[in-house]
Protein backbone atom coordinates (compact mmCIF):
# COMPACT_ATOMS: atom_id res chain seq x y z
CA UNK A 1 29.65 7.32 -16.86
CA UNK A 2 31.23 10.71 -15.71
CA UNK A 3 27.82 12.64 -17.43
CA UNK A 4 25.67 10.30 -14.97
CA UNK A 5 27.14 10.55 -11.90
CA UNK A 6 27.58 14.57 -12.62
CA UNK A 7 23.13 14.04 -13.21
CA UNK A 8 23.12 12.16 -10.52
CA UNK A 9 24.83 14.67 -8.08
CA UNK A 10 22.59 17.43 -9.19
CA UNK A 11 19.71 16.01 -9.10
CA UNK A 12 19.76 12.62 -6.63
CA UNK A 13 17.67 10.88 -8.88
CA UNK A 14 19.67 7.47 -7.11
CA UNK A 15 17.68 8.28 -3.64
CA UNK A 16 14.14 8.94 -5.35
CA UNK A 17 14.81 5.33 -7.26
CA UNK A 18 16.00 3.66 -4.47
CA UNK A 19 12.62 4.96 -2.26
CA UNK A 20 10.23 3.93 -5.13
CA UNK A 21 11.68 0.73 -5.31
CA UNK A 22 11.15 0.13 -1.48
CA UNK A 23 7.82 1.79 -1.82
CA UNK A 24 6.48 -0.25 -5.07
CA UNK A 25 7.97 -3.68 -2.44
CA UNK A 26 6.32 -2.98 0.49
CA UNK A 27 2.84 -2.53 -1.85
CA UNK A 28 3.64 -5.67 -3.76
CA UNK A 29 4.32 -7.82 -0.67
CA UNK A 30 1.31 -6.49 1.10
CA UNK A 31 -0.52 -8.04 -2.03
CA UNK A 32 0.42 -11.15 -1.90
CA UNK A 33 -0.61 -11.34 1.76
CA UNK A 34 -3.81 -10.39 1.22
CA UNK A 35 -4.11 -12.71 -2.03
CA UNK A 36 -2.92 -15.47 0.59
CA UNK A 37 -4.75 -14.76 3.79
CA UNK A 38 -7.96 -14.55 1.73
CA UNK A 39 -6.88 -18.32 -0.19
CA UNK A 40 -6.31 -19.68 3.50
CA UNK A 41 -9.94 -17.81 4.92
CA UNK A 42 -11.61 -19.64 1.25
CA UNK A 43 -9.81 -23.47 2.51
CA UNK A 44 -10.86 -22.77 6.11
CA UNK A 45 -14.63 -21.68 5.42
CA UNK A 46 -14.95 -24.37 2.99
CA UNK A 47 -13.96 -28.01 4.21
């Protein structure tokens, strides 16, 4: 555990990680919105 957080003080690979997380949720959310606005366009065009 020492070794890691030695890496991870040289390197900051925790604050990369932490922004691709956010990065990889804000793209995933954004596709489900668009799955789901188009779903409610489909039920609204088609009655």
């Amino acid at each position: 555990m020492g070794k890691l957080k030695e890496y991870n003080n040289i390197t900051g690979y925790a604050k990369i990680a932490r922004r691709y997380f956010v990065n990889n949720f804000y793209d995933g959310m954004l596709t489900i919105l668009g799955i789901l606005l188009g779903f409610f366009v489909i039920l609204l065009n088609n009655p």
